[in-house]
PDB file of N, CA and C in Angstrom:
ATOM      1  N   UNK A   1       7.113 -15.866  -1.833  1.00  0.00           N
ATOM      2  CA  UNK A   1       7.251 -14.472  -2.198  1.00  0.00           C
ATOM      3  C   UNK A   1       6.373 -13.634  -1.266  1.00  0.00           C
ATOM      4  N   UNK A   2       6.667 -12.684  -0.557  1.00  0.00           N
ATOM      5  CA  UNK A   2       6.050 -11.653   0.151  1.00  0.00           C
ATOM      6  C   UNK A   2       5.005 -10.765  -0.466  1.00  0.00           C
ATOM      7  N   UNK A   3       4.013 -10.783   0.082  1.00  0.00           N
ATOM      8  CA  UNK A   3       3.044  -9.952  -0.467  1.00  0.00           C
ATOM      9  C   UNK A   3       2.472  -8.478   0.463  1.00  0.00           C
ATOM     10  N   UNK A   4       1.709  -7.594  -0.391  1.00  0.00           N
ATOM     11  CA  UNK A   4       1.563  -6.810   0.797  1.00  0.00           C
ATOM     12  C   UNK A   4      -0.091  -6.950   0.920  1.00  0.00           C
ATOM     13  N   UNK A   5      -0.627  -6.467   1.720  1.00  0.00           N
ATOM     14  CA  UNK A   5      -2.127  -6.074   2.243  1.00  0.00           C
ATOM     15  C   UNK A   5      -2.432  -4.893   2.655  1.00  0.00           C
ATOM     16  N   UNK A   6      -3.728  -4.346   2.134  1.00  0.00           N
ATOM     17  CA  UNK A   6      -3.555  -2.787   2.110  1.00  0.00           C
ATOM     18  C   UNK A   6      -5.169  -2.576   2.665  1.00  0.00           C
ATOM     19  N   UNK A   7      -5.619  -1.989   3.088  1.00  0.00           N
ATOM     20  CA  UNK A   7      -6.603  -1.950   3.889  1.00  0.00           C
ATOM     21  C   UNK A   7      -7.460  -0.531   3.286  1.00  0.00           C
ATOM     22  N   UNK A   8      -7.758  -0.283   2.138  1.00  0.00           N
ATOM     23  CA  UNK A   8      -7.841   1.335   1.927  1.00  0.00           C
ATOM     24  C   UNK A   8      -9.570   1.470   2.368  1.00  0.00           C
ATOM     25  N   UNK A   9     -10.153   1.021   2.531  1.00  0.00           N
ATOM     26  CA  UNK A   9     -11.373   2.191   2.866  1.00  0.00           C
ATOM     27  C   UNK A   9     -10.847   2.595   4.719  1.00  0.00           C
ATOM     28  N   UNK A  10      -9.891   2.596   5.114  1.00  0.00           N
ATOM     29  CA  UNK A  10      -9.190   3.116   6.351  1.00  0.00           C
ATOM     30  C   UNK A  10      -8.031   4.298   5.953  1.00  0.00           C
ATOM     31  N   UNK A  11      -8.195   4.320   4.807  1.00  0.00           N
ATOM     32  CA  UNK A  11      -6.994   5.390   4.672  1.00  0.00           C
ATOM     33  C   UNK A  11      -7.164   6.568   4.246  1.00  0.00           C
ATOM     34  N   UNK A  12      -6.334   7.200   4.786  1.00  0.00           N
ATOM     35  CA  UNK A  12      -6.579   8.963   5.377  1.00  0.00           C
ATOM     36  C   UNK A  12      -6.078   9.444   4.287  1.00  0.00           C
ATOM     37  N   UNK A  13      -5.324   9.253   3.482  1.00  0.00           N
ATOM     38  CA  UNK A  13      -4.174   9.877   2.221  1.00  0.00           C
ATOM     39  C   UNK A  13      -3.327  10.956   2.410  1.00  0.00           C
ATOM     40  N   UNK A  14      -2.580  10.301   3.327  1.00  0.00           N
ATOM     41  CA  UNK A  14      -1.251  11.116   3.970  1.00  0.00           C
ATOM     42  C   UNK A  14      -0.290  10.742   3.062  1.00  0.00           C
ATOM     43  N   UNK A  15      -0.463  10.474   2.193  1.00  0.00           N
ATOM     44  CA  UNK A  15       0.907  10.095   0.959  1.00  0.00           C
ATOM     45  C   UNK A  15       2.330   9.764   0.991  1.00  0.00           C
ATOM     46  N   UNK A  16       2.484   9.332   2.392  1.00  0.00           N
ATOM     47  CA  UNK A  16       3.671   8.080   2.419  1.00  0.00           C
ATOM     48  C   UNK A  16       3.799   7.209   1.931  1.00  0.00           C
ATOM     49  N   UNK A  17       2.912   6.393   1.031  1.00  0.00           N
ATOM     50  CA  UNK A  17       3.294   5.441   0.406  1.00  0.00           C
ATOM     51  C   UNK A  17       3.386   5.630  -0.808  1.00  0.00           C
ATOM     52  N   UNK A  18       2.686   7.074  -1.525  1.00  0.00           N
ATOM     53  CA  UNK A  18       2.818   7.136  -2.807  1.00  0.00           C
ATOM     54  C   UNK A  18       4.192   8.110  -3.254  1.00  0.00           C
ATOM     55  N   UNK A  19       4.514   9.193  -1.949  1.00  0.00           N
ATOM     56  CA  UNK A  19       5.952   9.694  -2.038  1.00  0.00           C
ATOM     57  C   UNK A  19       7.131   8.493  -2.055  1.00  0.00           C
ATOM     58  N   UNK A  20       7.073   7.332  -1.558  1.00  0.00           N
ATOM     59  CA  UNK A  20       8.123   6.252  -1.242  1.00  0.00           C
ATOM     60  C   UNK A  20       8.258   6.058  -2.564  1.00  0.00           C
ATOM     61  N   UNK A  21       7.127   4.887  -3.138  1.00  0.00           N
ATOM     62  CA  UNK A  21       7.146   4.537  -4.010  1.00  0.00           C
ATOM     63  C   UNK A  21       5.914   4.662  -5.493  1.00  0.00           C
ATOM     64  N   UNK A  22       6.133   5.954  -6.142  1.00  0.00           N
ATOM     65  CA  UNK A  22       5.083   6.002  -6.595  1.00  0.00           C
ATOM     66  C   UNK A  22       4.811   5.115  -7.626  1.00  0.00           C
ATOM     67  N   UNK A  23       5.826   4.359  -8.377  1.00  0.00           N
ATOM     68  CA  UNK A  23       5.220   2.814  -9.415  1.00  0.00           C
ATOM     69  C   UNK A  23       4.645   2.022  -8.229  1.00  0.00           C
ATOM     70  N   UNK A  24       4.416   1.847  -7.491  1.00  0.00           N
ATOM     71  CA  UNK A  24       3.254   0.746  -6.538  1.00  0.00           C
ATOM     72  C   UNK A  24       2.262   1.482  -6.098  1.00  0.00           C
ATOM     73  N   UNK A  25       2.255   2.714  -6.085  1.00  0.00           N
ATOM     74  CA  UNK A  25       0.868   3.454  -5.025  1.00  0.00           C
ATOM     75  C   UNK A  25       0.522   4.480  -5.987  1.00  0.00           C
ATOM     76  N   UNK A  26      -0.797   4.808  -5.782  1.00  0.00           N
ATOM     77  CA  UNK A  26      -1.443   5.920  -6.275  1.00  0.00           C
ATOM     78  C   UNK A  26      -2.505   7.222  -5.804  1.00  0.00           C
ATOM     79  N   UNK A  27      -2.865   7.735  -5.665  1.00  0.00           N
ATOM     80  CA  UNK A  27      -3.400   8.491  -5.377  1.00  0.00           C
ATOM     81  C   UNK A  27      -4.450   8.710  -5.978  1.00  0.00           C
ATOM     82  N   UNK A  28      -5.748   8.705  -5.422  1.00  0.00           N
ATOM     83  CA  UNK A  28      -6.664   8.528  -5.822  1.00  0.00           C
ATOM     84  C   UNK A  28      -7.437  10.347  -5.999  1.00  0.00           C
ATOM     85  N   UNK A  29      -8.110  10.537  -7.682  1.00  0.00           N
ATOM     86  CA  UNK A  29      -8.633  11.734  -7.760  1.00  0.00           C
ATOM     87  C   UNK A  29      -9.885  11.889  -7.112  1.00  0.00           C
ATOM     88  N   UNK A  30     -10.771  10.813  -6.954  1.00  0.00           N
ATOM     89  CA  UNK A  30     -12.094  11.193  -6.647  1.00  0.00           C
ATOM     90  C   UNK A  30     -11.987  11.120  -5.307  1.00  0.00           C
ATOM     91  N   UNK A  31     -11.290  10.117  -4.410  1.00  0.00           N
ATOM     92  CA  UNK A  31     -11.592  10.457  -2.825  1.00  0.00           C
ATOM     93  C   UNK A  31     -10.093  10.918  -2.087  1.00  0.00           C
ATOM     94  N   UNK A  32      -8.943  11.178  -2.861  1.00  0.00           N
ATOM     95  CA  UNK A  32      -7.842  11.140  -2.280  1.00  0.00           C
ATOM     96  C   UNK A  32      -6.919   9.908  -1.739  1.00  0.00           C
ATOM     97  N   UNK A  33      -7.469   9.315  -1.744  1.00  0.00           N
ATOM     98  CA  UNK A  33      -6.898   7.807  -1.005  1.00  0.00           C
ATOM     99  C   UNK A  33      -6.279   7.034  -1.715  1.00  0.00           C
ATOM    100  N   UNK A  34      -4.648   6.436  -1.134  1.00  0.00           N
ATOM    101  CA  UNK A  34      -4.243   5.339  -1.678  1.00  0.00           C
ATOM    102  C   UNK A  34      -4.539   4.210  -2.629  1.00  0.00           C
ATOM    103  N   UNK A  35      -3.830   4.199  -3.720  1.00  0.00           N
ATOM    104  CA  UNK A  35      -4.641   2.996  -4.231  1.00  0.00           C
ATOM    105  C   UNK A  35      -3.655   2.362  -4.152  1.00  0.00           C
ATOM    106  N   UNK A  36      -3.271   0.401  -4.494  1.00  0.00           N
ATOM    107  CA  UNK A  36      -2.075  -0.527  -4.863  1.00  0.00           C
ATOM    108  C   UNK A  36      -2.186  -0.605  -5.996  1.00  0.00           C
ATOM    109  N   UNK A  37      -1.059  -0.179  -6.597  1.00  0.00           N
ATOM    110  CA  UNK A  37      -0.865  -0.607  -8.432  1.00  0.00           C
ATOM    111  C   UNK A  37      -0.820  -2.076  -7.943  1.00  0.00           C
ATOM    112  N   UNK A  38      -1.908  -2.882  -9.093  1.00  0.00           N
ATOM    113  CA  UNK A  38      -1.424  -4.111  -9.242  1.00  0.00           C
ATOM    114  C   UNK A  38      -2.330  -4.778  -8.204  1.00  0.00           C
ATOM    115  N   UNK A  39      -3.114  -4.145  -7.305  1.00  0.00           N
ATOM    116  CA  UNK A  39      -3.604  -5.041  -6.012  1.00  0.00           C
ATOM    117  C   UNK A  39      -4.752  -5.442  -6.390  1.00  0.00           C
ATOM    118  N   UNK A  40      -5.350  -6.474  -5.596  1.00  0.00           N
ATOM    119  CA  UNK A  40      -6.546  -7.172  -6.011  1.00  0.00           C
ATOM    120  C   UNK A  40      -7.621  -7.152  -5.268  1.00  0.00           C
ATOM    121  N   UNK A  41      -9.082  -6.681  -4.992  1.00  0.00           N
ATOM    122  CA  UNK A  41      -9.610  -6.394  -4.531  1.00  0.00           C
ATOM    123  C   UNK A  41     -10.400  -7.711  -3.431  1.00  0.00           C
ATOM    124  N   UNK A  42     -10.142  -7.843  -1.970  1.00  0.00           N
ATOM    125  CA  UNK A  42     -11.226  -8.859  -2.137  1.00  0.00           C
ATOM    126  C   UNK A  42     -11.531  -8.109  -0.568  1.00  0.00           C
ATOM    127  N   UNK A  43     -13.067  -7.849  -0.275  1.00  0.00           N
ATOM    128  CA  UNK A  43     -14.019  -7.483   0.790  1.00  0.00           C
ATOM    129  C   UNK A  43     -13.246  -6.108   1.275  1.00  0.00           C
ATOM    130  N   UNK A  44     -12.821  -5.253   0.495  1.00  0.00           N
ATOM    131  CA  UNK A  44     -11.792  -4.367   1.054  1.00  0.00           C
ATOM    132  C   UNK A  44     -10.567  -4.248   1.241  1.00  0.00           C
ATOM    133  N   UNK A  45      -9.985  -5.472   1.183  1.00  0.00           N
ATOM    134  CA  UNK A  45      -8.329  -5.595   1.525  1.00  0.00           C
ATOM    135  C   UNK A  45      -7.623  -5.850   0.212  1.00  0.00           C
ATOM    136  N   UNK A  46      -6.912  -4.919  -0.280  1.00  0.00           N
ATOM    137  CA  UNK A  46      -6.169  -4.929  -1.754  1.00  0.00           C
ATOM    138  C   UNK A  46      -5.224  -5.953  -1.195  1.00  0.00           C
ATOM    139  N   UNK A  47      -4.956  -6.609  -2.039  1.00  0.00           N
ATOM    140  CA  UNK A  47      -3.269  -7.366  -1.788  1.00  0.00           C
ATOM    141  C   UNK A  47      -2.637  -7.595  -3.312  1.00  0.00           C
ATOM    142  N   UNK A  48      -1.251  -7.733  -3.112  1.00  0.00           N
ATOM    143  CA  UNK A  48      -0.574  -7.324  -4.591  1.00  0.00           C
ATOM    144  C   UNK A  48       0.587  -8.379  -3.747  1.00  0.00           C
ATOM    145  N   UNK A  49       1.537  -9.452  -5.033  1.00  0.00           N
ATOM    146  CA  UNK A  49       2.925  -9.629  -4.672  1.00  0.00           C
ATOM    147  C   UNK A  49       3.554  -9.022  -4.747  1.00  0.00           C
ATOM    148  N   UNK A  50       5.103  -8.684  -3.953  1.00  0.00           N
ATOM    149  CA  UNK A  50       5.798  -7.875  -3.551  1.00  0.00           C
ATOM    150  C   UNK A  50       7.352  -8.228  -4.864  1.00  0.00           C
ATOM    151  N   UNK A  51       7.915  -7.690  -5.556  1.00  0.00           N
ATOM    152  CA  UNK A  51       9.130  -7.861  -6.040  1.00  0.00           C
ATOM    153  C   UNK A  51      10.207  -7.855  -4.714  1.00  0.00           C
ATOM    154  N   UNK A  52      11.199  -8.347  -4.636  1.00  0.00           N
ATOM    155  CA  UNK A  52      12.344  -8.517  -3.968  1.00  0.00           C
ATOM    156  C   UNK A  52      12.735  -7.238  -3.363  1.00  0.00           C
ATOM    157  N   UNK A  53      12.917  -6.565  -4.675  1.00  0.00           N
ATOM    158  CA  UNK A  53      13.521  -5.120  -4.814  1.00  0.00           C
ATOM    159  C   UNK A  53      12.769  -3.792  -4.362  1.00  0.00           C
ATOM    160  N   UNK A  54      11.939  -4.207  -3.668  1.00  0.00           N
ATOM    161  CA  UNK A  54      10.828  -3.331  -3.743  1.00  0.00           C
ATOM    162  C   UNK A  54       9.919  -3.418  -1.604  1.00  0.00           C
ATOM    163  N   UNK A  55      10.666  -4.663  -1.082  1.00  0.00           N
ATOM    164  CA  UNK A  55      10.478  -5.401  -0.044  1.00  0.00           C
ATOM    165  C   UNK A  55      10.696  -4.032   1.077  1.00  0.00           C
ATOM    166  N   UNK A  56      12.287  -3.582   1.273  1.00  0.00           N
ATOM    167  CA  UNK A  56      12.117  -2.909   1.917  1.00  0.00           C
ATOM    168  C   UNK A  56      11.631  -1.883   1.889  1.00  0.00           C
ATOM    169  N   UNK A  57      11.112  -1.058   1.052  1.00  0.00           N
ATOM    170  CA  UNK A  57      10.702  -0.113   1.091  1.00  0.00           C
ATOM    171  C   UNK A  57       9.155  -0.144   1.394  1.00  0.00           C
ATOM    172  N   UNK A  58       8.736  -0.892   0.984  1.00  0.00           N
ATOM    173  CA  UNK A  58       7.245  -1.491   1.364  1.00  0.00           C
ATOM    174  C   UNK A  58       7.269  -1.514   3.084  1.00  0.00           C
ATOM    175  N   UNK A  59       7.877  -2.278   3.273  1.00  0.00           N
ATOM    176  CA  UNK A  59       8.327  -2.212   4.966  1.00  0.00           C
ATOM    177  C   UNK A  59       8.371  -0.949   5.513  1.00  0.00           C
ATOM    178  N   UNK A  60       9.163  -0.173   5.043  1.00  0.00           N
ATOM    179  CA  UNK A  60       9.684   1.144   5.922  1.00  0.00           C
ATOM    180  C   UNK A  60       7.999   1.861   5.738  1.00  0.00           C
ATOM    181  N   UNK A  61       7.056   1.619   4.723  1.00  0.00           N
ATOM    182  CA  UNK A  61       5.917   2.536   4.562  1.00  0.00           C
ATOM    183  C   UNK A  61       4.761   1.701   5.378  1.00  0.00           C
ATOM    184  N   UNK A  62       4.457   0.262   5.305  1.00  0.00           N
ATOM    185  CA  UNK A  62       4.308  -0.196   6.486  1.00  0.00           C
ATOM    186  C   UNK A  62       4.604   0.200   7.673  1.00  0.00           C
ATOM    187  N   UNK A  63       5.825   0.596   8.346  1.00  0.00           N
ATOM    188  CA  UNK A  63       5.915   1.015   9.392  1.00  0.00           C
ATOM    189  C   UNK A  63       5.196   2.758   9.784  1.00  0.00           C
ATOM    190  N   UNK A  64       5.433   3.525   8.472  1.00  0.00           N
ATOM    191  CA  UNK A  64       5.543   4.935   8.333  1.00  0.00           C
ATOM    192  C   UNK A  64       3.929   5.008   8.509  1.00  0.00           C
ATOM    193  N   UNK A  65       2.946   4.047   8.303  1.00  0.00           N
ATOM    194  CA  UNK A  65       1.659   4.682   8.026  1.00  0.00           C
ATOM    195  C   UNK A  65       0.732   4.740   9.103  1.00  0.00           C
ATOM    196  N   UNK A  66       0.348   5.895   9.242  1.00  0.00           N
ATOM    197  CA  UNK A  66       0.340   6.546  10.652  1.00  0.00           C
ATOM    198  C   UNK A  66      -1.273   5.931  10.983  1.00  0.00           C
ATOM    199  N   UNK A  67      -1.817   5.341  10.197  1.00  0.00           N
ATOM    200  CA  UNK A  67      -3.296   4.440  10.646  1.00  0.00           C
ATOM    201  C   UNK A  67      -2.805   3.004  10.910  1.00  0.00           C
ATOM    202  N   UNK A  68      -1.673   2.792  10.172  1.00  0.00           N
ATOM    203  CA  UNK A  68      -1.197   1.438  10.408  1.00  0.00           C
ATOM    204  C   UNK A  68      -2.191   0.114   9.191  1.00  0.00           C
ATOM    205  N   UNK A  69      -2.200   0.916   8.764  1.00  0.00           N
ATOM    206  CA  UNK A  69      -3.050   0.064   7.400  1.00  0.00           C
ATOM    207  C   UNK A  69      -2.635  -1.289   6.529  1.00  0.00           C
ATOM    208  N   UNK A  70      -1.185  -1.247   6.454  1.00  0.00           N
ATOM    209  CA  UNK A  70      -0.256  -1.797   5.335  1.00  0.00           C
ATOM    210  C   UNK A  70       0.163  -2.687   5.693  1.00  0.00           C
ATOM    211  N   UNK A  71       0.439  -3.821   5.175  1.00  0.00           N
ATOM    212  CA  UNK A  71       0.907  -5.320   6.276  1.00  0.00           C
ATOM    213  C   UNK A  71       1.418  -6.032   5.333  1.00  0.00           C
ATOM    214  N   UNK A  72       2.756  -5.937   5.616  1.00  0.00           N
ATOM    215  CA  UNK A  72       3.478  -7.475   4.882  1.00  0.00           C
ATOM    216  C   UNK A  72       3.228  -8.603   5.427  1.00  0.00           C
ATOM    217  N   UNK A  73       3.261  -9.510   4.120  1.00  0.00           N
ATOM    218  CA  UNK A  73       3.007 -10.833   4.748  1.00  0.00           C
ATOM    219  C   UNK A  73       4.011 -11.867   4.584  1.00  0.00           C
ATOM    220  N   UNK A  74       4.768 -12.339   4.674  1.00  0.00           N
ATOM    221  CA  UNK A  74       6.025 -13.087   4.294  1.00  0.00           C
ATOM    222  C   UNK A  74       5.452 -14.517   4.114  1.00  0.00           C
TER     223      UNK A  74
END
């Protein structure tokens, strides 16, 4: 199953990932920044499994994120 990796103390909160898909991403009140619904914290790098249904679009925001933060992992 594909998972994603999210890198947030690098992220700017340009809200491409939470306009895509906002049941997986969030927006954070106190610093603005991305959060992963569901992701797991380890040394900074959230990672969460990916549903099927949910793959490409993860991808297209992977590609879309203009720090390049977001990384599928297959």
């Amino acid at each position: 199953m594909p998972k994603i990796q999210f890198y947030r103390n690098k992220c700017i909160g340009c809200n491409i990932c939470y306009e895509t898909l906002p049941h997986r991403w969030r927006l954070s009140r106190v610093d603005g920044k991305s959060t992963l619904v569901g992701g797991v914290d380890k040394k900074g790098i959230y990672s969460a499994q990916l549903f099927p249904d949910e793959l490409d679009a993860n991808e297209f925001i992977a590609q879309a994120c203009p720090v390049k933060i977001i990384k599928i992992v297959v």
